[in-house]
PDB file of N, CA and C in Angstrom:
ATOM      1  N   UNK A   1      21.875-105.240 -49.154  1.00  0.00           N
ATOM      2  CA  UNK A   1      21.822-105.546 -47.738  1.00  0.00           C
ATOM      3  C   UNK A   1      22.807-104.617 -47.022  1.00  0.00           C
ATOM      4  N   UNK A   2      22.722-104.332 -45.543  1.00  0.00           N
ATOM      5  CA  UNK A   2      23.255-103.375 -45.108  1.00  0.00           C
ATOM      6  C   UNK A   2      24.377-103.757 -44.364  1.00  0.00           C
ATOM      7  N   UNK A   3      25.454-103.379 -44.369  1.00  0.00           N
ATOM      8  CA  UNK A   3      26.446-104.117 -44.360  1.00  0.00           C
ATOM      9  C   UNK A   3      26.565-104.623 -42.629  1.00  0.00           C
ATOM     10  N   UNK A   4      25.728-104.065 -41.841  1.00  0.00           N
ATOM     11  CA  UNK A   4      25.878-103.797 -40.510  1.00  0.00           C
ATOM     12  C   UNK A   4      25.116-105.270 -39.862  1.00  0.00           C
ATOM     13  N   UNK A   5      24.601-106.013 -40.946  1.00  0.00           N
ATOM     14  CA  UNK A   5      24.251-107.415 -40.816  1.00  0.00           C
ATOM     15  C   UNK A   5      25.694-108.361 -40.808  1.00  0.00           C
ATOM     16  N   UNK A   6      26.372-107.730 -41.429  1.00  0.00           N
ATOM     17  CA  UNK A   6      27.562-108.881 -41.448  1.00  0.00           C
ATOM     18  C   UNK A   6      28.845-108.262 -40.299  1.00  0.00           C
ATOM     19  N   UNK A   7      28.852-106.992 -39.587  1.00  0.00           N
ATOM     20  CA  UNK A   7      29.345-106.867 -38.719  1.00  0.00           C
ATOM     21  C   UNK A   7      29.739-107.781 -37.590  1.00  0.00           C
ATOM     22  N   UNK A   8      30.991-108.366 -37.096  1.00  0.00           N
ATOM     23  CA  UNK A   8      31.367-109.197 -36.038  1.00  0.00           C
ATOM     24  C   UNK A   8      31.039-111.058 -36.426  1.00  0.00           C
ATOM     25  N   UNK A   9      31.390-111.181 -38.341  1.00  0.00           N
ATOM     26  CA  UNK A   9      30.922-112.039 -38.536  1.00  0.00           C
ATOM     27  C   UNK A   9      32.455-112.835 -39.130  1.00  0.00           C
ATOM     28  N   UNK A  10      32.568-114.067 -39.068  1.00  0.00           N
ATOM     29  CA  UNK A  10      34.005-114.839 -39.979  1.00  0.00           C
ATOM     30  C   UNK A  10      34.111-114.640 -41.465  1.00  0.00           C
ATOM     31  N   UNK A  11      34.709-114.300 -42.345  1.00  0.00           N
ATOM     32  CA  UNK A  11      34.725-114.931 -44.286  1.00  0.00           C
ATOM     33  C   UNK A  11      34.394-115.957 -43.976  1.00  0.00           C
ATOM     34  N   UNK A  12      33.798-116.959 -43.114  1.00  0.00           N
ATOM     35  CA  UNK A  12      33.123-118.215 -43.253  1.00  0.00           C
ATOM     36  C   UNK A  12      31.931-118.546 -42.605  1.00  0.00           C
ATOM     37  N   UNK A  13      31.394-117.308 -42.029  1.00  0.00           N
ATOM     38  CA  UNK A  13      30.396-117.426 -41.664  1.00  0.00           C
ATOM     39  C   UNK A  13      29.589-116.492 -42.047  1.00  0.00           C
ATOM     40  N   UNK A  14      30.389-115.523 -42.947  1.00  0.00           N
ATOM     41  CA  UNK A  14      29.198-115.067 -44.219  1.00  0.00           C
ATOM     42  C   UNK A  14      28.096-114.798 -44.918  1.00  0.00           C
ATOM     43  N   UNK A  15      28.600-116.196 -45.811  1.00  0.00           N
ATOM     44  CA  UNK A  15      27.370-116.797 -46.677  1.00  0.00           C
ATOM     45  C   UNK A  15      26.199-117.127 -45.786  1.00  0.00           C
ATOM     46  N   UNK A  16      26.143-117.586 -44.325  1.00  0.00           N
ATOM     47  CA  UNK A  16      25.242-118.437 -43.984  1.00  0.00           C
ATOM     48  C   UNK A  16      24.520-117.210 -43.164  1.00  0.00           C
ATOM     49  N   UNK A  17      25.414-115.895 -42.909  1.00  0.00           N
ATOM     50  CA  UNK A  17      24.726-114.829 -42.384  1.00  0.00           C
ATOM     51  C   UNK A  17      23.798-114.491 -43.109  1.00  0.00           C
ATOM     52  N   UNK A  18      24.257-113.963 -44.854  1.00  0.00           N
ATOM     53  CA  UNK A  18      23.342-113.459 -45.720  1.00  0.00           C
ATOM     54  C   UNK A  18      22.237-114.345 -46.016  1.00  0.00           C
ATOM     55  N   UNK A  19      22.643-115.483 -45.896  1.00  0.00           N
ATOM     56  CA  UNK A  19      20.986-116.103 -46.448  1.00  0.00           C
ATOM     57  C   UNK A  19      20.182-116.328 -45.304  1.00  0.00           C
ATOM     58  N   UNK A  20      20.537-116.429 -43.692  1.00  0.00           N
ATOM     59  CA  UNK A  20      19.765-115.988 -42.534  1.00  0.00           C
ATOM     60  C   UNK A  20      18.892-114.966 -42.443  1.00  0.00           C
ATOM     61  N   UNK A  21      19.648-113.501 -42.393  1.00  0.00           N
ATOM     62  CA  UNK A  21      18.930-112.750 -42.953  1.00  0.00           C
ATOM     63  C   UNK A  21      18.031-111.955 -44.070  1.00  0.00           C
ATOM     64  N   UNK A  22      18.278-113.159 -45.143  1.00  0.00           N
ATOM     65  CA  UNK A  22      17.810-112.304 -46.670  1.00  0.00           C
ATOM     66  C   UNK A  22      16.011-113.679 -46.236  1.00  0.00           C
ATOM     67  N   UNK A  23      16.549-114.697 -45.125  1.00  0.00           N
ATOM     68  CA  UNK A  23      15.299-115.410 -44.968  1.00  0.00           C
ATOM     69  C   UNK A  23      13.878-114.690 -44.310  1.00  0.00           C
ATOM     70  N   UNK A  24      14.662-113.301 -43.219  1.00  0.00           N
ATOM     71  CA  UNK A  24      13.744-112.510 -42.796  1.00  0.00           C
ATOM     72  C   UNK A  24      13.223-111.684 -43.696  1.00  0.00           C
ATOM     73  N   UNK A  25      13.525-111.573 -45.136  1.00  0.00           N
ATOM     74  CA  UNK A  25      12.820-110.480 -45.950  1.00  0.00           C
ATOM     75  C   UNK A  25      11.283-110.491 -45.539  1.00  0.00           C
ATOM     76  N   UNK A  26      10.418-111.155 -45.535  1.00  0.00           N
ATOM     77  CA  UNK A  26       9.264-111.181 -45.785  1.00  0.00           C
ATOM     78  C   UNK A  26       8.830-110.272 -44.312  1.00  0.00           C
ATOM     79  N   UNK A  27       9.483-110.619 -43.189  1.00  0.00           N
ATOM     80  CA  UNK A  27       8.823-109.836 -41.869  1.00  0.00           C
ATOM     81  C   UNK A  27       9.323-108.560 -41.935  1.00  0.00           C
ATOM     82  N   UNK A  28      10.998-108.388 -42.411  1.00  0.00           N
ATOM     83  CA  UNK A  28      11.304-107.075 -42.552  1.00  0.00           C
ATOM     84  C   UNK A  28      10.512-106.047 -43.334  1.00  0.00           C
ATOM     85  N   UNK A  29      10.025-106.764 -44.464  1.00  0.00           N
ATOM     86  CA  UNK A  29       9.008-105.995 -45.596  1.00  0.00           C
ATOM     87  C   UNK A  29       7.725-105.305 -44.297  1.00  0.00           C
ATOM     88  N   UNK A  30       7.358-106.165 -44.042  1.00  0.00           N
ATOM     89  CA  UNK A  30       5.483-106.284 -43.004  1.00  0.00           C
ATOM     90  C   UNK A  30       6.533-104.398 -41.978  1.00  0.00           C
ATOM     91  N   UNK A  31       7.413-105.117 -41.501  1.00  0.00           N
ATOM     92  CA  UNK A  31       7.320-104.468 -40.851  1.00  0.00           C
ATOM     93  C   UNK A  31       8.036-103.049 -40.754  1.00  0.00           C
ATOM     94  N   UNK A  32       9.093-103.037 -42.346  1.00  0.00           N
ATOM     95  CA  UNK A  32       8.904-101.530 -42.562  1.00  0.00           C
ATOM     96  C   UNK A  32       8.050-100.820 -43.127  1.00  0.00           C
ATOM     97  N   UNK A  33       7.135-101.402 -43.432  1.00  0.00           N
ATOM     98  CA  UNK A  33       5.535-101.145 -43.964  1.00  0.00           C
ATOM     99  C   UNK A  33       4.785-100.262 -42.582  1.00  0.00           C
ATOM    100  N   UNK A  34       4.539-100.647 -41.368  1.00  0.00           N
ATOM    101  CA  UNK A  34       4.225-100.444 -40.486  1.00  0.00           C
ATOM    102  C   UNK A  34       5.139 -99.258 -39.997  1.00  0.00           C
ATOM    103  N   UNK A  35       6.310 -99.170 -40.422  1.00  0.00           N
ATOM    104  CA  UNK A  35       7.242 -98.030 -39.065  1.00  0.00           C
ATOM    105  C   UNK A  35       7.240 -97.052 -40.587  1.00  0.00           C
ATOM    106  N   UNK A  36       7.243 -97.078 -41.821  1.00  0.00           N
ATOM    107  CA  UNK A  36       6.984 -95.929 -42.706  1.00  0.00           C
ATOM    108  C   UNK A  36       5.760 -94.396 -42.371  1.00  0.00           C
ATOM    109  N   UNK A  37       4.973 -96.010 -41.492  1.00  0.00           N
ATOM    110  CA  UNK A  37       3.552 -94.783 -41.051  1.00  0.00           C
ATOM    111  C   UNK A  37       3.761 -94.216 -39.929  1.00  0.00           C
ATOM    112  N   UNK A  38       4.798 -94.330 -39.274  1.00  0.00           N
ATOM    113  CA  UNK A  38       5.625 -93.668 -37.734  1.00  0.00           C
ATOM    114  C   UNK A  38       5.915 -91.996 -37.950  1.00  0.00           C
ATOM    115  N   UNK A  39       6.640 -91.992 -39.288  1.00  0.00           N
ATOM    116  CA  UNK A  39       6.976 -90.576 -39.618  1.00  0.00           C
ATOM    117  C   UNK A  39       6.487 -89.286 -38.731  1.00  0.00           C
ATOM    118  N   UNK A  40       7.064 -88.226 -38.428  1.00  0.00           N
ATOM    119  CA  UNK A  40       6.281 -87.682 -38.105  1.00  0.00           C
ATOM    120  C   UNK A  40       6.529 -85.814 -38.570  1.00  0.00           C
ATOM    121  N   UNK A  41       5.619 -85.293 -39.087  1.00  0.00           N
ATOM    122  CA  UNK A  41       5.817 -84.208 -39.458  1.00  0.00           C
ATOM    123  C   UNK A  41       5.414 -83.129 -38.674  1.00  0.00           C
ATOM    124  N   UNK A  42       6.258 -81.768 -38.667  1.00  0.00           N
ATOM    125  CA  UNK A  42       6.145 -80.794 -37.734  1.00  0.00           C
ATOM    126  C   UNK A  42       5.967 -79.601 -38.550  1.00  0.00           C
ATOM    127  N   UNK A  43       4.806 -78.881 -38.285  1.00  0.00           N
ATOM    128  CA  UNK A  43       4.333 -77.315 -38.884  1.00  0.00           C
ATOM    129  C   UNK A  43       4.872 -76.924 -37.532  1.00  0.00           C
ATOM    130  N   UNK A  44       6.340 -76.035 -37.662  1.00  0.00           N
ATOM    131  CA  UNK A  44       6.651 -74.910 -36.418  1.00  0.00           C
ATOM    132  C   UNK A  44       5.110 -73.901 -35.683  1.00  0.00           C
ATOM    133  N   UNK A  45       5.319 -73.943 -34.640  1.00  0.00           N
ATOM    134  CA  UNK A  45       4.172 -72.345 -34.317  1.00  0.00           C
ATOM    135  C   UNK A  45       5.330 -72.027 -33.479  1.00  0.00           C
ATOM    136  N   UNK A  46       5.685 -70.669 -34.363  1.00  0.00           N
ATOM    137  CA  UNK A  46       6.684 -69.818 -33.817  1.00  0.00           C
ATOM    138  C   UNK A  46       5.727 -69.040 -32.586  1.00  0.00           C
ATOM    139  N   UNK A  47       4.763 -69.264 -32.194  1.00  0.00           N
ATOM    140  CA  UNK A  47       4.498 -68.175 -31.176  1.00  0.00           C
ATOM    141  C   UNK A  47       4.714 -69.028 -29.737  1.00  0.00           C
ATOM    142  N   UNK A  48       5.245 -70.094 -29.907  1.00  0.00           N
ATOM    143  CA  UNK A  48       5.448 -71.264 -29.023  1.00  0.00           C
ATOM    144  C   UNK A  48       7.475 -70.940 -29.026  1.00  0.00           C
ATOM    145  N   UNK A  49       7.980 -70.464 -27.812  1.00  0.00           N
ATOM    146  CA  UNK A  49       8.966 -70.496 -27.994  1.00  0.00           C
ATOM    147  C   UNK A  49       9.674 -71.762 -27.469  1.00  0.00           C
ATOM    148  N   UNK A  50       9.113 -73.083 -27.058  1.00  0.00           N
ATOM    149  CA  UNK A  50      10.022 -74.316 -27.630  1.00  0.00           C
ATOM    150  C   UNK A  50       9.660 -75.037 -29.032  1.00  0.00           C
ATOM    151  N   UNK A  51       9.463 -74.516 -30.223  1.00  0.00           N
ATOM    152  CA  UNK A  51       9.113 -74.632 -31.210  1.00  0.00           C
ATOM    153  C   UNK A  51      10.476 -75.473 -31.754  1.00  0.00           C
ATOM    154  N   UNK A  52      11.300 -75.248 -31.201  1.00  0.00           N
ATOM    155  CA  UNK A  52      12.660 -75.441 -32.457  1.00  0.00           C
ATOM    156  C   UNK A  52      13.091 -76.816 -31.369  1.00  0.00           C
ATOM    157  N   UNK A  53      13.133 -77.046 -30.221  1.00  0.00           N
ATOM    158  CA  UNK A  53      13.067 -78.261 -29.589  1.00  0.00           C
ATOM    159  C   UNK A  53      12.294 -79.041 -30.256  1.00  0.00           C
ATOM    160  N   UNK A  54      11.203 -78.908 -30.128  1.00  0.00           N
ATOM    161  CA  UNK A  54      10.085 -79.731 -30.629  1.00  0.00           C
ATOM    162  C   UNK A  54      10.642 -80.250 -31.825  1.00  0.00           C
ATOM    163  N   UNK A  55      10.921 -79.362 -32.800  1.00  0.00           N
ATOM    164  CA  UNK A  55      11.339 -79.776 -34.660  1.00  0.00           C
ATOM    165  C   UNK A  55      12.464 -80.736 -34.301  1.00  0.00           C
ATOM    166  N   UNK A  56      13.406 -80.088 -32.852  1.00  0.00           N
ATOM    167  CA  UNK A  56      15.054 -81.347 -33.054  1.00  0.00           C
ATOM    168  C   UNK A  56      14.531 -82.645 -32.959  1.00  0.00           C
ATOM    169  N   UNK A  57      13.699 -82.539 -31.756  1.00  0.00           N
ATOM    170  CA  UNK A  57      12.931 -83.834 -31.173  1.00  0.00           C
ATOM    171  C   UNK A  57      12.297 -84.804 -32.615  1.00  0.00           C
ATOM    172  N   UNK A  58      11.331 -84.340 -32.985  1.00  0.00           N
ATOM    173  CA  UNK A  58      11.074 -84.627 -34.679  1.00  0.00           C
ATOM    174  C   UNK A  58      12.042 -85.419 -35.701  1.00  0.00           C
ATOM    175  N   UNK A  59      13.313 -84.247 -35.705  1.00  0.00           N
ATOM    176  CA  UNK A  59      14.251 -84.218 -36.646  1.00  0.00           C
ATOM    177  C   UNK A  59      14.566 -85.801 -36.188  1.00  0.00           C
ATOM    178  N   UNK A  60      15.183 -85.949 -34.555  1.00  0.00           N
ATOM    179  CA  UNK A  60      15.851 -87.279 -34.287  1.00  0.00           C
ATOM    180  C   UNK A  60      15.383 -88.075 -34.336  1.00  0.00           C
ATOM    181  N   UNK A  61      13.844 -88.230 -34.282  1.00  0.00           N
ATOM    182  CA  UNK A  61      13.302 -89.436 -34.430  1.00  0.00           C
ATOM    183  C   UNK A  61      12.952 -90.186 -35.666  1.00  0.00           C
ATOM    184  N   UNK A  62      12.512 -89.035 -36.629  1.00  0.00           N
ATOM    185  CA  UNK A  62      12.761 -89.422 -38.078  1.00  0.00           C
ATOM    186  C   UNK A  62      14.229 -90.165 -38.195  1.00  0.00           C
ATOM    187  N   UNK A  63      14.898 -89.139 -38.153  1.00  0.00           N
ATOM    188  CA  UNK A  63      16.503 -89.633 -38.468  1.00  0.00           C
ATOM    189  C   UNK A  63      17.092 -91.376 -38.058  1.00  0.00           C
ATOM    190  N   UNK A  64      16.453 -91.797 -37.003  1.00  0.00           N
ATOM    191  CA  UNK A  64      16.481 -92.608 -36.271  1.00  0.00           C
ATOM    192  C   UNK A  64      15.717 -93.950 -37.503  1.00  0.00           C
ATOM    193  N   UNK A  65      14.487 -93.578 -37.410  1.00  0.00           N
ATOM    194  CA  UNK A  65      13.562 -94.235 -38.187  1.00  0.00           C
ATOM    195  C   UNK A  65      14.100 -94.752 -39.823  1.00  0.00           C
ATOM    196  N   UNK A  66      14.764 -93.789 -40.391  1.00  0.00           N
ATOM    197  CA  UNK A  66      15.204 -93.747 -41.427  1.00  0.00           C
ATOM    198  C   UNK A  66      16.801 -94.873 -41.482  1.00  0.00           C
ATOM    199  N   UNK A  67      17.224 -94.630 -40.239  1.00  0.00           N
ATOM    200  CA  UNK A  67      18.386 -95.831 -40.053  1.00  0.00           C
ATOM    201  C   UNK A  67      17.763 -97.122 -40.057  1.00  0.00           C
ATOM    202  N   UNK A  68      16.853 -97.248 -39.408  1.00  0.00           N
ATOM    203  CA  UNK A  68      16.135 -98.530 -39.044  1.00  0.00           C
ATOM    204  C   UNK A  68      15.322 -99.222 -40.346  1.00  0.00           C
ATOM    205  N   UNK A  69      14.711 -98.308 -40.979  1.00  0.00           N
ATOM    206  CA  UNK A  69      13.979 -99.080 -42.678  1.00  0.00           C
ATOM    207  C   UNK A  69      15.748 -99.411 -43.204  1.00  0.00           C
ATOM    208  N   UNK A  70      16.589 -98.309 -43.168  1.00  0.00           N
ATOM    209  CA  UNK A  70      17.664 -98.759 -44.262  1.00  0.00           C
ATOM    210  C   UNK A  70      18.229-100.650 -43.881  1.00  0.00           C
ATOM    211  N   UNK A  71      17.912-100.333 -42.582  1.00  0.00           N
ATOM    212  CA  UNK A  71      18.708-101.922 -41.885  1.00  0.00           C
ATOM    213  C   UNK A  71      18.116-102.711 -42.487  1.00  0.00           C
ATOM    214  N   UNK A  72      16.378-102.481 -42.416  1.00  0.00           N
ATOM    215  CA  UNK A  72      15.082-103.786 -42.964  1.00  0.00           C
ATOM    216  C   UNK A  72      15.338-104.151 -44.384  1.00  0.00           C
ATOM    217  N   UNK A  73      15.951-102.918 -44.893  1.00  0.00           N
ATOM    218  CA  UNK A  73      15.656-102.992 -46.561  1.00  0.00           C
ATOM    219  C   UNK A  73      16.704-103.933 -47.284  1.00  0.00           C
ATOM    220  N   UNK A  74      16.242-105.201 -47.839  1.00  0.00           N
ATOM    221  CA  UNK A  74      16.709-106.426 -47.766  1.00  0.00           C
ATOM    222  C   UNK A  74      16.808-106.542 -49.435  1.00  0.00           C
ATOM    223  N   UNK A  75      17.551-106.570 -50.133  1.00  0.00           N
ATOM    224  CA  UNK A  75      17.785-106.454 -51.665  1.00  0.00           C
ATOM    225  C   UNK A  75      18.518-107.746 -52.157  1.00  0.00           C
ATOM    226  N   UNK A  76      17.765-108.398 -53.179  1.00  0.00           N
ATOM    227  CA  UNK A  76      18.964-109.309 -53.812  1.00  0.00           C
ATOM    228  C   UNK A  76      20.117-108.824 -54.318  1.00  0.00           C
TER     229      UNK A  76
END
C-alpha cells in the first residue's frame, strides 16, 4: 500500500485507515484496469516542429497516470 494513504493520519488511527482502504481494493482493481488503457504513445514526426512539445505533453501525462495506478495498487 502506498504510503500516501496513511499521510495526516494518528498511530491510532492507522489500523482502521489500512483496512478502509485495503476495503476499496476491488473498485481500485476495476478501475486501474480502465486508466491502464489511457496510456498514450507518441511516434515523433520531426517534420512537425512542435514535435518535442507534443512528446513533453505525452511524457506528463503518462507520468501522471503512472502515480495514480501506483496509489490504486492495493497489496496485502
Amino acid at each position: 500500500m502506498d504510503s500516501r494513504w496513511l499521510k495526516h493520519t494518528t498511530q491510532a488511527d492507522r489500523d482502521d485507515r489500512i483496512k478502509e482502504v485495503q476495503s476499496y481494493r476491488n473498485a481500485f482493481d476495476a478501475l486501474a484496469e480502465l486508466l491502464e488503457t489511457e496510456y498514450e504513445e507518441f511516434a515523433p514526426d520531426y517534420d512537425i516542429s512542435s514535435w518535442s512539445h507534443k512528446q513533453a505533453d505525452r511524457n506528463g501525462a503518462n507520468r501522471k497516470l503512472r502515480s495514480i495506478l501506483k496509489l490504486l495498487t492495493i497489496k496485502e
